[in-house]
N, C-alpha and C. Protein backbone atom coordinates (compact mmCIF):
# COMPACT_ATOMS: atom_id res chain seq x y z
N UNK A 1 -52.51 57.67 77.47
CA UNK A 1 -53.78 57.02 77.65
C UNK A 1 -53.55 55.73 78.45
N UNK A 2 -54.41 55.67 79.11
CA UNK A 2 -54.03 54.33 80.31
C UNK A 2 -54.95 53.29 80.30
N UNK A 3 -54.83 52.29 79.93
CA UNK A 3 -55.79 51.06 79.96
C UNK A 3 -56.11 50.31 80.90
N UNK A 4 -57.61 49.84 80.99
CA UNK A 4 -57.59 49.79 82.20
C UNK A 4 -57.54 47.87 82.08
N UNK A 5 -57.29 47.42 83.45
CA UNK A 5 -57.16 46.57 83.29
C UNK A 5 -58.91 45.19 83.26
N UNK A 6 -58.73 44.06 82.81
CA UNK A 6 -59.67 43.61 82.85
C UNK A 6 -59.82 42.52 83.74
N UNK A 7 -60.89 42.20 84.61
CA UNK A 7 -61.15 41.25 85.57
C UNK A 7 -61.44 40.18 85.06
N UNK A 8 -61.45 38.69 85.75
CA UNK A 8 -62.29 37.76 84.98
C UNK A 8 -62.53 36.98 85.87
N UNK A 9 -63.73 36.65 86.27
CA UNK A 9 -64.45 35.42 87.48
C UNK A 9 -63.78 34.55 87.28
N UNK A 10 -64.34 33.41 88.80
CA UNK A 10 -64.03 32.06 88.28
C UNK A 10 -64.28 31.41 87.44
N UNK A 11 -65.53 31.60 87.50
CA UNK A 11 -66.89 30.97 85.92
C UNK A 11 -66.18 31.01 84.82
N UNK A 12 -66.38 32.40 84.73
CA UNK A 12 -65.57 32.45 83.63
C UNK A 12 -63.96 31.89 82.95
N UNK A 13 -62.97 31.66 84.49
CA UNK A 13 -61.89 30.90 83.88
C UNK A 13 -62.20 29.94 83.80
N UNK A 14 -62.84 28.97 84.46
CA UNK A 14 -63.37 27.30 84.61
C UNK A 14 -64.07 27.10 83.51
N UNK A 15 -64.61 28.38 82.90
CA UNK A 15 -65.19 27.35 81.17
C UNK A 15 -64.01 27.69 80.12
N UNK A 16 -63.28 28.70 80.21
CA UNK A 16 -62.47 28.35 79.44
C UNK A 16 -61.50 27.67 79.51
N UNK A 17 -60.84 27.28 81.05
CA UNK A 17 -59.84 26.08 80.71
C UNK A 17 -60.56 24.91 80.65
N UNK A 18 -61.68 24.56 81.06
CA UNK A 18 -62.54 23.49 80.48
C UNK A 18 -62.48 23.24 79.16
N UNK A 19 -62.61 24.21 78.41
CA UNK A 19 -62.66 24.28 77.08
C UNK A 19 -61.74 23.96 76.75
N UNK A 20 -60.35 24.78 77.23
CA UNK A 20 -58.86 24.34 76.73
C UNK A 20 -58.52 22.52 76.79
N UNK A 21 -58.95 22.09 78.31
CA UNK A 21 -58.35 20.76 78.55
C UNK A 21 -59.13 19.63 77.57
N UNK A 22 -60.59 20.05 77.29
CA UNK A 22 -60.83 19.35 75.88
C UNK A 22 -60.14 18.74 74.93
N UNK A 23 -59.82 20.07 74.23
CA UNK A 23 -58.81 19.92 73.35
C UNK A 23 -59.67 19.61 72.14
N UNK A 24 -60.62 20.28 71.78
CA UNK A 24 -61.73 20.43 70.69
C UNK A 24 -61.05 21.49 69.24
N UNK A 25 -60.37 22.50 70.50
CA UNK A 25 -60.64 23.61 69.61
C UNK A 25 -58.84 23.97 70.11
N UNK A 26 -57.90 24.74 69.19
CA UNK A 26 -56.55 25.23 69.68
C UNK A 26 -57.01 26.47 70.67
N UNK A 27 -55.72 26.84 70.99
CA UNK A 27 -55.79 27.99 72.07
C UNK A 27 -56.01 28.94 71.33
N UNK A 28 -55.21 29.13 69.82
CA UNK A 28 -55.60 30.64 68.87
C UNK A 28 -57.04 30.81 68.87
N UNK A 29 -57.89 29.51 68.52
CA UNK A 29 -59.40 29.96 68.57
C UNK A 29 -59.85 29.54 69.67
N UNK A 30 -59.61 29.54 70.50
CA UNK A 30 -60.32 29.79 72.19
C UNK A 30 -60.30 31.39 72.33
N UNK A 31 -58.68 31.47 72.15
CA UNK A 31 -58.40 33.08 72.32
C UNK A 31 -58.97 34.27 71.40
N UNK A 32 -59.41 34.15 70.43
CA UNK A 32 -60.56 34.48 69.53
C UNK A 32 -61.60 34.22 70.01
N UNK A 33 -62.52 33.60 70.57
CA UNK A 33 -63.70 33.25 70.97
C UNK A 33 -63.82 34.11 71.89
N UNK A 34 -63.07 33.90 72.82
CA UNK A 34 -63.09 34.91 74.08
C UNK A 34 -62.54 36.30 74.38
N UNK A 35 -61.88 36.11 73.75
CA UNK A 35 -60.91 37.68 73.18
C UNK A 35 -59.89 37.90 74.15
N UNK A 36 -59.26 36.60 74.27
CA UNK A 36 -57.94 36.64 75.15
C UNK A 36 -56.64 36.24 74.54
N UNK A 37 -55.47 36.33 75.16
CA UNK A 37 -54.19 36.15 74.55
C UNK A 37 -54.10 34.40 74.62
N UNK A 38 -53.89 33.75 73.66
CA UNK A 38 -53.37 32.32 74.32
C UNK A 38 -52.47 31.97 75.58
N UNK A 39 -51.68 32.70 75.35
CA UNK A 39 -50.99 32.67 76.75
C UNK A 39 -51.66 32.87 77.96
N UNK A 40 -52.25 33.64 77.85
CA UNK A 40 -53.40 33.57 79.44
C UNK A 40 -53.99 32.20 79.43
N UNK A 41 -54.76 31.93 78.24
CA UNK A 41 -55.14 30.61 78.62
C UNK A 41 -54.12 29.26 78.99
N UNK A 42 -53.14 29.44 78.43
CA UNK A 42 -52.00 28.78 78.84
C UNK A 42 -51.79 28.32 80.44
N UNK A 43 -51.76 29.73 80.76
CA UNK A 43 -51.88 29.81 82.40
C UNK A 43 -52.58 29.54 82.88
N UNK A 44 -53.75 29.78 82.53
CA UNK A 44 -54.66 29.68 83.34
C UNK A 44 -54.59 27.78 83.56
N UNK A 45 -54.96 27.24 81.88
CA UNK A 45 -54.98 25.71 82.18
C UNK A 45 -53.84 25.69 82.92
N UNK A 46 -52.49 25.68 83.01
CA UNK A 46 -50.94 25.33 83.87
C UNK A 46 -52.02 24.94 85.30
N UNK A 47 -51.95 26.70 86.04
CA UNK A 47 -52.74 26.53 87.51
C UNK A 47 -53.63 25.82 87.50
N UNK A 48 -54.52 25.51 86.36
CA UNK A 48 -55.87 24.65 87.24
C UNK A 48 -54.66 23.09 86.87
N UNK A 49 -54.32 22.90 86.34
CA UNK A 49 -53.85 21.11 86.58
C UNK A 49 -52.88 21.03 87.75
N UNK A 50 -52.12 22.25 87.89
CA UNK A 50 -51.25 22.16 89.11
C UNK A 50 -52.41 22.23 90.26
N UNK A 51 -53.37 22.75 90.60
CA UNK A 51 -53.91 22.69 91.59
C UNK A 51 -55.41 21.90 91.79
N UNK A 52 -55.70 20.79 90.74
CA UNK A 52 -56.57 19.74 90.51
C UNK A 52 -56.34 19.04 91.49
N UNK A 53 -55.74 18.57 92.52
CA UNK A 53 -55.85 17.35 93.68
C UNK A 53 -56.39 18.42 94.65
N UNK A 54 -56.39 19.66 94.66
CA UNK A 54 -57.34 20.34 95.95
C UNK A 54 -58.46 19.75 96.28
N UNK A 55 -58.99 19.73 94.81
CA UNK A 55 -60.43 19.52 94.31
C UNK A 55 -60.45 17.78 95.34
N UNK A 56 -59.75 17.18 95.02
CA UNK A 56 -60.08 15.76 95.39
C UNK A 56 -59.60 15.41 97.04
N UNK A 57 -59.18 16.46 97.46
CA UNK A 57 -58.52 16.31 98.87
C UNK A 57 -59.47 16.79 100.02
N UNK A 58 -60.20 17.79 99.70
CA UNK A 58 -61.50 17.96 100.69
C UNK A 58 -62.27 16.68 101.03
N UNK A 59 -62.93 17.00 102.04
CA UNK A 59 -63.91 15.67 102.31
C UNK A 59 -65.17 15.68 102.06
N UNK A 60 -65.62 17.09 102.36
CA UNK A 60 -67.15 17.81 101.47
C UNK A 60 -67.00 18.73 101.11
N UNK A 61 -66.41 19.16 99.60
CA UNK A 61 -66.42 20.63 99.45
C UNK A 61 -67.75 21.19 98.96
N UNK A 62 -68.65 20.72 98.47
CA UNK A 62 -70.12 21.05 98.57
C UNK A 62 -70.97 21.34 99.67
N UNK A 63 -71.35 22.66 100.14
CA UNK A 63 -71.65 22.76 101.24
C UNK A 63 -73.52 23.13 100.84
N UNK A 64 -74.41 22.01 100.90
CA UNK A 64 -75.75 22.51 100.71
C UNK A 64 -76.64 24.42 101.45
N UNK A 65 -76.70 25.29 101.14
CA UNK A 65 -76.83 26.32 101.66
C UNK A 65 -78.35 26.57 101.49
N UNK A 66 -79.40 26.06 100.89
CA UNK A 66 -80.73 26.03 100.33
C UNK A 66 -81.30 25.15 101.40
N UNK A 67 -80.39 24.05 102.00
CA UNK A 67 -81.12 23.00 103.13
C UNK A 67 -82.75 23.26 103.84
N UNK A 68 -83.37 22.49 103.23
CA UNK A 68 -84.95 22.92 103.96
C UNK A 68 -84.81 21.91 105.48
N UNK A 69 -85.21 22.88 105.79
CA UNK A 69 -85.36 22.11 107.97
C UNK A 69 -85.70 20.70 107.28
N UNK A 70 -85.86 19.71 108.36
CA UNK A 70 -86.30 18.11 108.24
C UNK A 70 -87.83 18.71 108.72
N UNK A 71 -88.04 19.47 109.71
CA UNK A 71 -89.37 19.64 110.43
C UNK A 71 -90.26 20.14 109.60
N UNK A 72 -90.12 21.21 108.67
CA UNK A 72 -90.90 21.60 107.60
C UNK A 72 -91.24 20.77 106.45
N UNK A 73 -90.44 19.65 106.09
CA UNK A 73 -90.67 18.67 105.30
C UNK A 73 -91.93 17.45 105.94
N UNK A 74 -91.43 17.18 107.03
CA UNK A 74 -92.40 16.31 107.84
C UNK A 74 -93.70 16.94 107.75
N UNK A 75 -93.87 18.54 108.05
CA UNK A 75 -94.91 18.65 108.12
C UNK A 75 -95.67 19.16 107.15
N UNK A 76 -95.03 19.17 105.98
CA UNK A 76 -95.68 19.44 104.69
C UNK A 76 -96.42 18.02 104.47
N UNK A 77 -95.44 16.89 104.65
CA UNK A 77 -96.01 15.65 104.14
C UNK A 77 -97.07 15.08 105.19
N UNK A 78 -97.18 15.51 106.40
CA UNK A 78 -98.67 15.32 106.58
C UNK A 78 -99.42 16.00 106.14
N UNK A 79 -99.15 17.40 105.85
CA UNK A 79 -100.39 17.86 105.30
C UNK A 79 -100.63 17.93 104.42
N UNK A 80 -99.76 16.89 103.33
CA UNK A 80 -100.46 16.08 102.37
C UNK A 80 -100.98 14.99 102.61
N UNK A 81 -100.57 14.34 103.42
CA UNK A 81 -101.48 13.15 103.68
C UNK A 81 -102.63 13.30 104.34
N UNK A 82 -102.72 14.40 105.16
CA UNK A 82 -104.46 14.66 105.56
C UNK A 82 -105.15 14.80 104.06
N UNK A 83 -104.23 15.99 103.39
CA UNK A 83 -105.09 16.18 102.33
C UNK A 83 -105.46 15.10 100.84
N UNK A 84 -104.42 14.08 101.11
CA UNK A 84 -105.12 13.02 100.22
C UNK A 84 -106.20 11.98 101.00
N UNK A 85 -105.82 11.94 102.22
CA UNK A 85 -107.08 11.20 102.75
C UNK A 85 -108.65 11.98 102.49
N UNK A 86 -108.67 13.22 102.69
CA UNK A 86 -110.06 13.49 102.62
C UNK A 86 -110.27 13.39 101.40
N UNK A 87 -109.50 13.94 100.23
CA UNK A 87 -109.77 13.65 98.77
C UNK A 87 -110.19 12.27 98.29
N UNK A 88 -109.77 11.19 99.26
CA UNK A 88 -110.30 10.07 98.98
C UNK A 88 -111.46 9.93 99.90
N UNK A 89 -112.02 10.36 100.78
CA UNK A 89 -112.88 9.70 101.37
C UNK A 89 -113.92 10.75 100.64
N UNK A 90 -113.90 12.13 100.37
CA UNK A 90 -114.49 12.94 99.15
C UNK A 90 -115.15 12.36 98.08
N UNK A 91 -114.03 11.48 97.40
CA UNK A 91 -113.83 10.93 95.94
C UNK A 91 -115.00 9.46 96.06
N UNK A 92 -115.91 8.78 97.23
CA UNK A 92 -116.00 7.56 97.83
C UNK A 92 -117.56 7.78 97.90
């Protein structure tokens, strides 16, 4: 019988060595919580502290991808400001 193996996101390692570098809870009950070997978590925290200055060595690693144009903003906000002007001259 052959087992298969199991994947695990980033998400998913980043809250649990989050969890680990706490230091709230031991690795036996992390590894219970999650249903992993301590030793994986072991590793896993090792690599993320060995590779923590990545994080600080970029210059923007946040790259906004949602960015609304500047031009669509401008022209929303006049056409709120038409539309509060007549509401006030409405309101008068």
């Amino acid at each position: 019988m052959s087992r298969t193996r199991r994947v695990f996101g980033k998400e998913f390692k980043a809250k649990v060595v989050l969890e680990a570098l706490k230091e709230k809870e031991t690795l036996e009950v992390l590894a219970k919580k999650y249903e992993l070997l301590p030793t994986q978590i072991s590793s896993w925290k090792a690599e993320a502290i060995k590779n923590i200055s990545a994080v600080f060595s970029q210059e923007k690693a946040v790259v906004v991808k949602d960015e609304i144009p500047t031009e669509k903003l401008f022209a929303r906000i006049g056409q709120l400001t038409l539309e509060n002007d007549f509401l006030k001259k409405k309101l008068r």
